[in-house]
N, C-alpha and C. Protein backbone atom coordinates (compact mmCIF):
# COMPACT_ATOMS: atom_id res chain seq x y z
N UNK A 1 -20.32 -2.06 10.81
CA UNK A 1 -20.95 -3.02 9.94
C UNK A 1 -20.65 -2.71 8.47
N UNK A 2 -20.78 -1.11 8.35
CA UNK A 2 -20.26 -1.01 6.37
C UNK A 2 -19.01 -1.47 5.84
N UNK A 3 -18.15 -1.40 6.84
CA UNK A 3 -16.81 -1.62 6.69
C UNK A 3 -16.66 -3.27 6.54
N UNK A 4 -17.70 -3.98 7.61
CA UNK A 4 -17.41 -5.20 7.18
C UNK A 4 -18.03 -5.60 6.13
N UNK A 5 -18.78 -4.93 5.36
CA UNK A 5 -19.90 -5.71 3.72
C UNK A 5 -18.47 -5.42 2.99
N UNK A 6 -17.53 -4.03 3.66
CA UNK A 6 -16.67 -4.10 2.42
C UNK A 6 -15.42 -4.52 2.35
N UNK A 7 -14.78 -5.55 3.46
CA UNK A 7 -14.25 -6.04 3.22
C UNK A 7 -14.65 -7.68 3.35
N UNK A 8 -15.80 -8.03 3.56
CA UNK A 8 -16.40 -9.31 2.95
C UNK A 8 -16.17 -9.57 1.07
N UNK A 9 -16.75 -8.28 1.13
CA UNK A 9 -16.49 -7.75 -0.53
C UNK A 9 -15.76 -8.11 -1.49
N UNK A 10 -14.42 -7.32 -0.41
CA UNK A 10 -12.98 -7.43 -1.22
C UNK A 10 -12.57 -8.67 -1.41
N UNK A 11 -12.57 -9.58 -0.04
CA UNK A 11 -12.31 -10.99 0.31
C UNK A 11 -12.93 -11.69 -1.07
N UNK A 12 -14.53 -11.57 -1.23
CA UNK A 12 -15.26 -12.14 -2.53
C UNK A 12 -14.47 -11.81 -4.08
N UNK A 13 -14.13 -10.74 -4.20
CA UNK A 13 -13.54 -10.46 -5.57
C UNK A 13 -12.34 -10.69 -5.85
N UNK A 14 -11.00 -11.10 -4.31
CA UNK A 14 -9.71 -11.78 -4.76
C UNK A 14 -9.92 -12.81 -4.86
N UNK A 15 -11.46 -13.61 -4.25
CA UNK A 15 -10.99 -15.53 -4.32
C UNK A 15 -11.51 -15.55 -5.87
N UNK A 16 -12.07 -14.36 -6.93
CA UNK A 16 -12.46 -14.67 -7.70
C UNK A 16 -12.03 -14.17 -8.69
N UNK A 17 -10.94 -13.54 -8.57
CA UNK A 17 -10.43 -12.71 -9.91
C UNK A 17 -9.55 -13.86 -10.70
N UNK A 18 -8.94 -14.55 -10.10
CA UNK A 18 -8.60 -16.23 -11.03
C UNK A 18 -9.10 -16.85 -11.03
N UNK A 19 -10.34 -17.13 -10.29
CA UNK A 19 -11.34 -18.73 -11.60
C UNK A 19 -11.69 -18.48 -12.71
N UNK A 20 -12.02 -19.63 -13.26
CA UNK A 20 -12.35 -19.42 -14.48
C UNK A 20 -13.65 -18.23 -15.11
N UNK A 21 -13.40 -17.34 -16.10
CA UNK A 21 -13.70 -16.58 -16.26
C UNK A 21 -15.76 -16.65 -16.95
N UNK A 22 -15.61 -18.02 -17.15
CA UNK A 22 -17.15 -18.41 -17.47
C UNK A 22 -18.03 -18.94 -16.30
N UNK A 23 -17.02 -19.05 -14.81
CA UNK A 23 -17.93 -18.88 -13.91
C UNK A 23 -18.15 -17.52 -12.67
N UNK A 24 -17.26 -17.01 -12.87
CA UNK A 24 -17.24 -15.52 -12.40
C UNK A 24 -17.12 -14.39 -12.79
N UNK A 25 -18.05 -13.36 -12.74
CA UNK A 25 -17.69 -12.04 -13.18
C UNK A 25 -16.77 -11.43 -13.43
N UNK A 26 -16.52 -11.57 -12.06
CA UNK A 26 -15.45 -10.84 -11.67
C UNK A 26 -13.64 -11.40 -12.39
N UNK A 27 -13.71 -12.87 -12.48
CA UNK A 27 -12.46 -13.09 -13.06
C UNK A 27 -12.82 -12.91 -14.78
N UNK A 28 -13.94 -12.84 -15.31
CA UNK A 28 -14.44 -12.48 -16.49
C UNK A 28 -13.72 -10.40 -16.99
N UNK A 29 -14.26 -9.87 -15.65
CA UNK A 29 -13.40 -8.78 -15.87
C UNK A 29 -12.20 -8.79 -15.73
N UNK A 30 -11.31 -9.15 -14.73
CA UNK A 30 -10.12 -9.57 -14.88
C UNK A 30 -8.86 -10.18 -16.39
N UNK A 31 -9.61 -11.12 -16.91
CA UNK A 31 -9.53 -11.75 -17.91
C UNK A 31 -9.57 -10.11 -18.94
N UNK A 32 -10.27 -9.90 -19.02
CA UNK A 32 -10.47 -8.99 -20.14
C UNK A 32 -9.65 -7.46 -20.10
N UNK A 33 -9.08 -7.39 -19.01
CA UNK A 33 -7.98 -6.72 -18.23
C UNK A 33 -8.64 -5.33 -18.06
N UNK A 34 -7.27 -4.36 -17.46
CA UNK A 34 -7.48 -3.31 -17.21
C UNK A 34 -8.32 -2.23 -17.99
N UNK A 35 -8.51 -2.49 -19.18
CA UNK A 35 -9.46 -1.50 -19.94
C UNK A 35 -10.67 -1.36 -19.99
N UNK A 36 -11.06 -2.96 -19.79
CA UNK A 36 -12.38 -2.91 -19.49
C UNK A 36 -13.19 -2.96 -18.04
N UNK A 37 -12.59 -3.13 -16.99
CA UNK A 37 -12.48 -3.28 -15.96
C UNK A 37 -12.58 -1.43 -15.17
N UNK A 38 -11.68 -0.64 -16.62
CA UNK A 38 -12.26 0.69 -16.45
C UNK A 38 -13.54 1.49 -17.49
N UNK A 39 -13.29 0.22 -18.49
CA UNK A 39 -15.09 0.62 -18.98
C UNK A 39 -15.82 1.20 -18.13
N UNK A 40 -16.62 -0.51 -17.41
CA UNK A 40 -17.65 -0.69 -16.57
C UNK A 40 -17.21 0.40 -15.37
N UNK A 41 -15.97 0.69 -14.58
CA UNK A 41 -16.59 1.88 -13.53
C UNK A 41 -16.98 3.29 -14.47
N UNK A 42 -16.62 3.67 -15.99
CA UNK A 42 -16.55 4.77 -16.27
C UNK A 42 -18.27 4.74 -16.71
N UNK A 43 -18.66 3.52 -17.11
CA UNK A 43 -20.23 3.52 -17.34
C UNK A 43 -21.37 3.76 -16.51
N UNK A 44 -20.52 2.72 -15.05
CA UNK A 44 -21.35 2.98 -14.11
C UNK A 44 -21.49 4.69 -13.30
N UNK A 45 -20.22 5.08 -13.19
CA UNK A 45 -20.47 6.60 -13.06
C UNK A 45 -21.31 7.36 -13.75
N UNK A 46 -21.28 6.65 -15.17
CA UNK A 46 -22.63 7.90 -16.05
C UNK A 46 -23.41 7.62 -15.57
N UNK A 47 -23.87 6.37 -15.31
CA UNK A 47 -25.41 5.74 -15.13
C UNK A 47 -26.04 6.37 -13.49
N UNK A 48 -24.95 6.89 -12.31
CA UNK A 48 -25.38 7.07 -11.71
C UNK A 48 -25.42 8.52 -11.61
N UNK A 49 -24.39 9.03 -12.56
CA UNK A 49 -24.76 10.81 -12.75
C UNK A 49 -25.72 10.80 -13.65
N UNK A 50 -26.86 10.14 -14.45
CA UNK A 50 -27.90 10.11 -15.11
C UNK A 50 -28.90 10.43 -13.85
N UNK A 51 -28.67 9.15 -12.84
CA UNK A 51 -30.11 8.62 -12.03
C UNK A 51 -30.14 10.14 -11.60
N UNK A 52 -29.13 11.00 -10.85
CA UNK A 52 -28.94 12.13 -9.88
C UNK A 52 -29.26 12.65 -10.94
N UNK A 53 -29.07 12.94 -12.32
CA UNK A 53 -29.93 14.47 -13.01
C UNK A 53 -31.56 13.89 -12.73
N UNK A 54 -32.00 12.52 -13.04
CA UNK A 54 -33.12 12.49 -12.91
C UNK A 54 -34.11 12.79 -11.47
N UNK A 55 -32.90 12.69 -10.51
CA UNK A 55 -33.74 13.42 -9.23
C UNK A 55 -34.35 11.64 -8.97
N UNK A 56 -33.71 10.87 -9.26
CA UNK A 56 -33.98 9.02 -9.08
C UNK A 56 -33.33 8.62 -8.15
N UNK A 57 -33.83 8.79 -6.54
CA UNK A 57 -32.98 8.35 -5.46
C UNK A 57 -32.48 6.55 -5.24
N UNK A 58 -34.00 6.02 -5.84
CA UNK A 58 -33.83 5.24 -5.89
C UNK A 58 -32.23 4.33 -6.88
N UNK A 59 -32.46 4.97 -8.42
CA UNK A 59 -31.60 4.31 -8.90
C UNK A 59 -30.37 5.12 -8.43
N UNK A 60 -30.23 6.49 -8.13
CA UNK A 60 -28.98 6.69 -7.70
C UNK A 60 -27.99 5.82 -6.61
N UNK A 61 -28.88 4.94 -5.75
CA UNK A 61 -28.03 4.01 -4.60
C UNK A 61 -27.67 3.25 -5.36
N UNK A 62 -29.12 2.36 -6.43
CA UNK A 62 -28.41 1.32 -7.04
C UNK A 62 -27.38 1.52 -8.02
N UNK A 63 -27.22 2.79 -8.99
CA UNK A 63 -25.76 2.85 -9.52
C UNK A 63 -24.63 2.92 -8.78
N UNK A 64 -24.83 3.99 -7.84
CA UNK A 64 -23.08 4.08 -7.10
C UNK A 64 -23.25 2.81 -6.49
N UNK A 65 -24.20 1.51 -6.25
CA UNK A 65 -23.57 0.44 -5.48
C UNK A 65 -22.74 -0.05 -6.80
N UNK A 66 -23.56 0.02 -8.10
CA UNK A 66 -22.60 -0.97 -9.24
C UNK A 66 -21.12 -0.41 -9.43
N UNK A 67 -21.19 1.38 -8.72
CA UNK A 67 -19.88 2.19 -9.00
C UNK A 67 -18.87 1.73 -8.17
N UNK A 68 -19.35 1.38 -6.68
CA UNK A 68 -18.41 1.01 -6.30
C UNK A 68 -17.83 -0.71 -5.92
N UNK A 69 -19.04 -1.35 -6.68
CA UNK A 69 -18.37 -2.80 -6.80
C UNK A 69 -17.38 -2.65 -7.96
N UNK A 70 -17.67 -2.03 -9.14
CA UNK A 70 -16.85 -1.84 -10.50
C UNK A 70 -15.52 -1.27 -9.45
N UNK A 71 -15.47 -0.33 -9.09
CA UNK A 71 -14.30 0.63 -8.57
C UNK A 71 -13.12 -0.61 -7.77
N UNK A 72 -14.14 -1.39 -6.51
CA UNK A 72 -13.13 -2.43 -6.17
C UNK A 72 -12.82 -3.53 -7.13
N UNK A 73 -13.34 -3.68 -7.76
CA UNK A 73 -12.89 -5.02 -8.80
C UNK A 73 -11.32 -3.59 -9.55
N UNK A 74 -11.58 -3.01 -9.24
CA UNK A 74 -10.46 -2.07 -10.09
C UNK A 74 -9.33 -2.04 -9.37
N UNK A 75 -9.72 -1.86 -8.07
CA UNK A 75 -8.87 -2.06 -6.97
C UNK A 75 -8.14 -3.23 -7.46
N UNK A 76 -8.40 -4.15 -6.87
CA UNK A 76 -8.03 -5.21 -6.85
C UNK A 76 -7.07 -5.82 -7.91
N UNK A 77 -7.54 -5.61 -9.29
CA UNK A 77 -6.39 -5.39 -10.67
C UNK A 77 -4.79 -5.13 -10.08
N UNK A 78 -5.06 -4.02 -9.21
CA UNK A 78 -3.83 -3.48 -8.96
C UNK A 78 -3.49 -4.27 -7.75
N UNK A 79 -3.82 -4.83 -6.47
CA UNK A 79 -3.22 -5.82 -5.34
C UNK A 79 -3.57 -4.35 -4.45
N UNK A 80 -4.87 -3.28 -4.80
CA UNK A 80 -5.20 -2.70 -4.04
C UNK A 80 -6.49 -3.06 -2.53
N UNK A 81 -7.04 -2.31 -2.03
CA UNK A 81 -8.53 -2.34 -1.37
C UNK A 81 -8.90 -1.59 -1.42
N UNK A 82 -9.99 -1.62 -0.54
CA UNK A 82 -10.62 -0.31 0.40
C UNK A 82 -9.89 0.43 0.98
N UNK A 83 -8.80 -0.14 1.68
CA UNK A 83 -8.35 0.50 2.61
C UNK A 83 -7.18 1.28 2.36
N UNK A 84 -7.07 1.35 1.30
CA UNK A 84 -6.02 2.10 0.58
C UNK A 84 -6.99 3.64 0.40
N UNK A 85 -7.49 3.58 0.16
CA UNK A 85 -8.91 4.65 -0.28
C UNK A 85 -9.13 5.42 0.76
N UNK A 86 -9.88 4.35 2.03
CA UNK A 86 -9.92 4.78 3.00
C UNK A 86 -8.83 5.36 3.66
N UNK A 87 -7.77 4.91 3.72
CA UNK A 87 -6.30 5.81 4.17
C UNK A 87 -6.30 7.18 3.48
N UNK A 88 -6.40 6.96 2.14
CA UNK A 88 -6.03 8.46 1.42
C UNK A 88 -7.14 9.27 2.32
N UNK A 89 -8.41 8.70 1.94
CA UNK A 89 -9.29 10.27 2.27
C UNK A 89 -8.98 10.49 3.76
N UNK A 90 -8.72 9.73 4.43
CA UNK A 90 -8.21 9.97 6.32
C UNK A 90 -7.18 11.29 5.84
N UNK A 91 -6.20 10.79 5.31
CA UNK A 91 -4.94 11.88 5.06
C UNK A 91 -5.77 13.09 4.81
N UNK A 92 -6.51 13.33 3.81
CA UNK A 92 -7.29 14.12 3.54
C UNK A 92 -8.35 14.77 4.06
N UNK A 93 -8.50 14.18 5.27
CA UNK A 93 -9.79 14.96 6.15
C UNK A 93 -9.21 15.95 6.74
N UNK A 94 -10.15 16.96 6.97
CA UNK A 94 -9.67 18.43 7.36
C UNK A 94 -9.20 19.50 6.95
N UNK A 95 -8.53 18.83 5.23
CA UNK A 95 -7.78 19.96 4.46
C UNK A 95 -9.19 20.42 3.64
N UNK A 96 -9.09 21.71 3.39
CA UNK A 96 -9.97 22.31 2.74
C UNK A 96 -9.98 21.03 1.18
N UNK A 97 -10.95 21.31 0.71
CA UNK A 97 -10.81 20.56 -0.47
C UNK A 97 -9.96 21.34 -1.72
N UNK A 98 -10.32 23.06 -1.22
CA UNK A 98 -9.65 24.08 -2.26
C UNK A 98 -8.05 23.89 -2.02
N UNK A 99 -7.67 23.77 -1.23
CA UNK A 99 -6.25 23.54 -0.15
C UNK A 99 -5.59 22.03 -1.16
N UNK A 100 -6.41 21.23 -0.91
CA UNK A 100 -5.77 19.70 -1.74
C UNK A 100 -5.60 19.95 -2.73
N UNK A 101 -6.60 20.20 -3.77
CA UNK A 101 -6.82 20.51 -5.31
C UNK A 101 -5.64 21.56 -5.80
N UNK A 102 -5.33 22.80 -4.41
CA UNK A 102 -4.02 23.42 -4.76
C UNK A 102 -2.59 22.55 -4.94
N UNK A 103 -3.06 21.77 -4.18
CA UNK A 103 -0.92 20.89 -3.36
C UNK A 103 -1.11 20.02 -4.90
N UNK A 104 -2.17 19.54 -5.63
CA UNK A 104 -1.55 18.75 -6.82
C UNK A 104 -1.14 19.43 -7.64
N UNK A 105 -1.05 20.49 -7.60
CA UNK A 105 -0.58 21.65 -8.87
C UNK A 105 1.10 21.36 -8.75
């Protein structure tokens, strides 16, 4: 079922990244391109590393949800998804995390 909210999701933010930008958000970020499009995920990350210092479970769901609608609208900029994401961390399951963080060196 999570998998399908998130690619219902994705489906929602390509039919909308070209309408007009005064009736969708999302083509509103688009429009305003890649910089700001990485504003809003770099804001929403503070806002939800704020809620987590505050020990705010509550707002911590509701930021990382705004983190990761911001994150796919970011996606998407690029003709990415989810499932690009989801592929990497698959590749990535099982390797130590100390192990990965080494191989980008």
């Amino acid at each position: 079922m999570h998998d399908d909210i998130l690619t219902a999701l994705m489906e929602v933010i390509e039919s909308r990244k070209d309408e007009l930008p005064d009736r969708s958000y999302v083509a509103s970020l688009h429009q305003q391109g890649v910089d700001a499009i990485s504003e809003k995920v770099v804001e929403e990350a503070n806002e939800a590393a704020q809620a987590a210092a505050a020990d705010d479970i509550e707002q911590i769901v509701y930021e990382t949800a705004d983190l990761w609608f911001h994150s796919l609208v970011l996606l998407s900029r690029f003709d990415l998804t989810h499932h690009n994401v989801l592929d990497e961390l698959s590749r990535r399951f099982g390797v130590s995390g100390l192990e990965e963080k080494k191989s980008r060196s």
